[in-house]
C-alpha atoms as a PDB file:
ATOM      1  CA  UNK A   1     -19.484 -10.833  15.184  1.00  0.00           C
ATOM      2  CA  UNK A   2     -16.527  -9.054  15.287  1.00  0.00           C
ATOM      3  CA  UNK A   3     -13.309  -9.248  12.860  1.00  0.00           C
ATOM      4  CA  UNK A   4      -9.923  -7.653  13.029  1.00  0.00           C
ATOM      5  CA  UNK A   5      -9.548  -4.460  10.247  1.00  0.00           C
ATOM      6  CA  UNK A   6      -6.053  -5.109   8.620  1.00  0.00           C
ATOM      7  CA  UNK A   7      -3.754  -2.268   8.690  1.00  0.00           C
ATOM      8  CA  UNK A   8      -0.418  -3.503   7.068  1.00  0.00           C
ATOM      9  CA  UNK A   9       0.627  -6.037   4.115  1.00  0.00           C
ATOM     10  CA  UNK A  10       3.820  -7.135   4.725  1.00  0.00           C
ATOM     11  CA  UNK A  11       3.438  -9.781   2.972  1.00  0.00           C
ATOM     12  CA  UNK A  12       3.321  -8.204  -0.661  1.00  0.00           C
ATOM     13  CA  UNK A  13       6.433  -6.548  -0.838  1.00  0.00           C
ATOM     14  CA  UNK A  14       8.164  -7.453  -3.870  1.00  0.00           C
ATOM     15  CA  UNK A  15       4.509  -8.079  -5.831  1.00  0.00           C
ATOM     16  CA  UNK A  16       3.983  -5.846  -8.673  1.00  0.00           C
ATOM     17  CA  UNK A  17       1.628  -2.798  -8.543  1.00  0.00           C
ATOM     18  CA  UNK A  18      -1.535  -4.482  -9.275  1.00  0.00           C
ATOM     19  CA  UNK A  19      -0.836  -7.486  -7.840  1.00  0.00           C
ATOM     20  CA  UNK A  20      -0.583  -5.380  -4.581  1.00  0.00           C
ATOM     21  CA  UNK A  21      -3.439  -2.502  -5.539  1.00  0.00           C
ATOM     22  CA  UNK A  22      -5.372  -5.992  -6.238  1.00  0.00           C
ATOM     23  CA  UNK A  23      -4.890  -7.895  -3.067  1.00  0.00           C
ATOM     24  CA  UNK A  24      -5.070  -4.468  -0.365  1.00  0.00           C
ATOM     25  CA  UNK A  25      -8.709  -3.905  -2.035  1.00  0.00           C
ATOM     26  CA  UNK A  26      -9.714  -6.951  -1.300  1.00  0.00           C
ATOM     27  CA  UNK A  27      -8.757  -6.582   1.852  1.00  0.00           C
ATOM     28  CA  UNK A  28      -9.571  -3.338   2.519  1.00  0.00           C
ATOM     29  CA  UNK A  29     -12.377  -2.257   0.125  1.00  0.00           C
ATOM     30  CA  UNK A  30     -12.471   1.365   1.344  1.00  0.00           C
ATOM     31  CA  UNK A  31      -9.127   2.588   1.310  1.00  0.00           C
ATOM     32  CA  UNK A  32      -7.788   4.520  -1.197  1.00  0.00           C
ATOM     33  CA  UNK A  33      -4.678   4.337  -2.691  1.00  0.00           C
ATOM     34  CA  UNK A  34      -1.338   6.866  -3.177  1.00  0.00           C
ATOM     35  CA  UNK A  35       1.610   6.363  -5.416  1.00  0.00           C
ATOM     36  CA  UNK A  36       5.291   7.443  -4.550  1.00  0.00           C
ATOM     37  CA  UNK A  37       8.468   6.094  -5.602  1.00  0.00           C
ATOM     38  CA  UNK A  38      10.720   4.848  -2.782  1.00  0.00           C
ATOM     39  CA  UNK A  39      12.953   7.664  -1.490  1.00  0.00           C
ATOM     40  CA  UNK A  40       9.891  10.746  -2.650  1.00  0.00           C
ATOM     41  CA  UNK A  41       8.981  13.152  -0.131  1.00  0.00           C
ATOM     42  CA  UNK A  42       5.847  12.450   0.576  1.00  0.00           C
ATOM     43  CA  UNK A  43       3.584  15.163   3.020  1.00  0.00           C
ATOM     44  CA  UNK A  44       3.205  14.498   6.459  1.00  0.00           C
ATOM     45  CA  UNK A  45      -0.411  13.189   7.733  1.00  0.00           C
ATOM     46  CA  UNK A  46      -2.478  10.495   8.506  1.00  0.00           C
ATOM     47  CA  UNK A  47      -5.446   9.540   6.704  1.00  0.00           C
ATOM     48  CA  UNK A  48      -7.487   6.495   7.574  1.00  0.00           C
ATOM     49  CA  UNK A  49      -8.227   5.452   4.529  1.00  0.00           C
ATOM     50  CA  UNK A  50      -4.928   5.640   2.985  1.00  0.00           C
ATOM     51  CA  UNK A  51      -2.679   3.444   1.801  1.00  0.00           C
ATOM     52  CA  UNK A  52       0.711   5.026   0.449  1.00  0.00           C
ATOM     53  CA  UNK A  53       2.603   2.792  -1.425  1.00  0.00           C
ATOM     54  CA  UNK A  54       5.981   2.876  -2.274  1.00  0.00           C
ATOM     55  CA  UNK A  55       7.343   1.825  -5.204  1.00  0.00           C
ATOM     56  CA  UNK A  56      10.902   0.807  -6.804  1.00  0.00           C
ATOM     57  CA  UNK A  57      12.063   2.518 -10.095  1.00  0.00           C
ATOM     58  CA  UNK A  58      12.192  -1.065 -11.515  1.00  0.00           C
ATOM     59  CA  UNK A  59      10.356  -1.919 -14.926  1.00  0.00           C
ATOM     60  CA  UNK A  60       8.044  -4.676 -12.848  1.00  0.00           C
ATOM     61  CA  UNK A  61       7.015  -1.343 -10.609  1.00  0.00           C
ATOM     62  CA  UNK A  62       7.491  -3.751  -7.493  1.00  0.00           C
ATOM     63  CA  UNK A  63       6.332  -2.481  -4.066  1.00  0.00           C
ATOM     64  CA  UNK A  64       9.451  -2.005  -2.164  1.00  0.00           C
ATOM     65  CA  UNK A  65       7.702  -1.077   1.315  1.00  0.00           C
ATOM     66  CA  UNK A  66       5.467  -2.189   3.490  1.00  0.00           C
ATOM     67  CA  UNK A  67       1.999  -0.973   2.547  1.00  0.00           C
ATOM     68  CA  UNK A  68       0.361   0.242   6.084  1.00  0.00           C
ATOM     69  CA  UNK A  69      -2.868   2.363   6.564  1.00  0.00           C
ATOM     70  CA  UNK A  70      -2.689   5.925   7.483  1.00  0.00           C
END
């Protein structure tokens, strides 16, 4: 049996931080996770078990990006 690995959550943008950190691991199990505020300089890289996430300076801390692997 084979299943498709999901790479991107579109569909959590606007979600709070652990609404989001909550749903990916579920997901995704075995990715870890890396915090940055929307407009950060973040290094360059991939990492297949990433997930940056980018957040807005908002009290909620809503995701304001599209969390994708790498």
């Amino acid at each position: 049996m084979t299943y498709e690995v999901k790479l991107s959550w579109p569909e959590v943008v606007g979600w709070t931080l652990l609404q989001v950190m909550g749903k990916i691991h579920t997901d995704r199990p075995d990715v870890a996770f890396e915090l940055h505020y929307v407009g950060e300089n973040v290094p360059p890289g991939f990492a297949d078990k990433r997930v940056r996430l980018f957040l807005n300076r908002d009290p909620q801390g809503t995701v304001a990006l599209t969390p994708v692997v790498g």
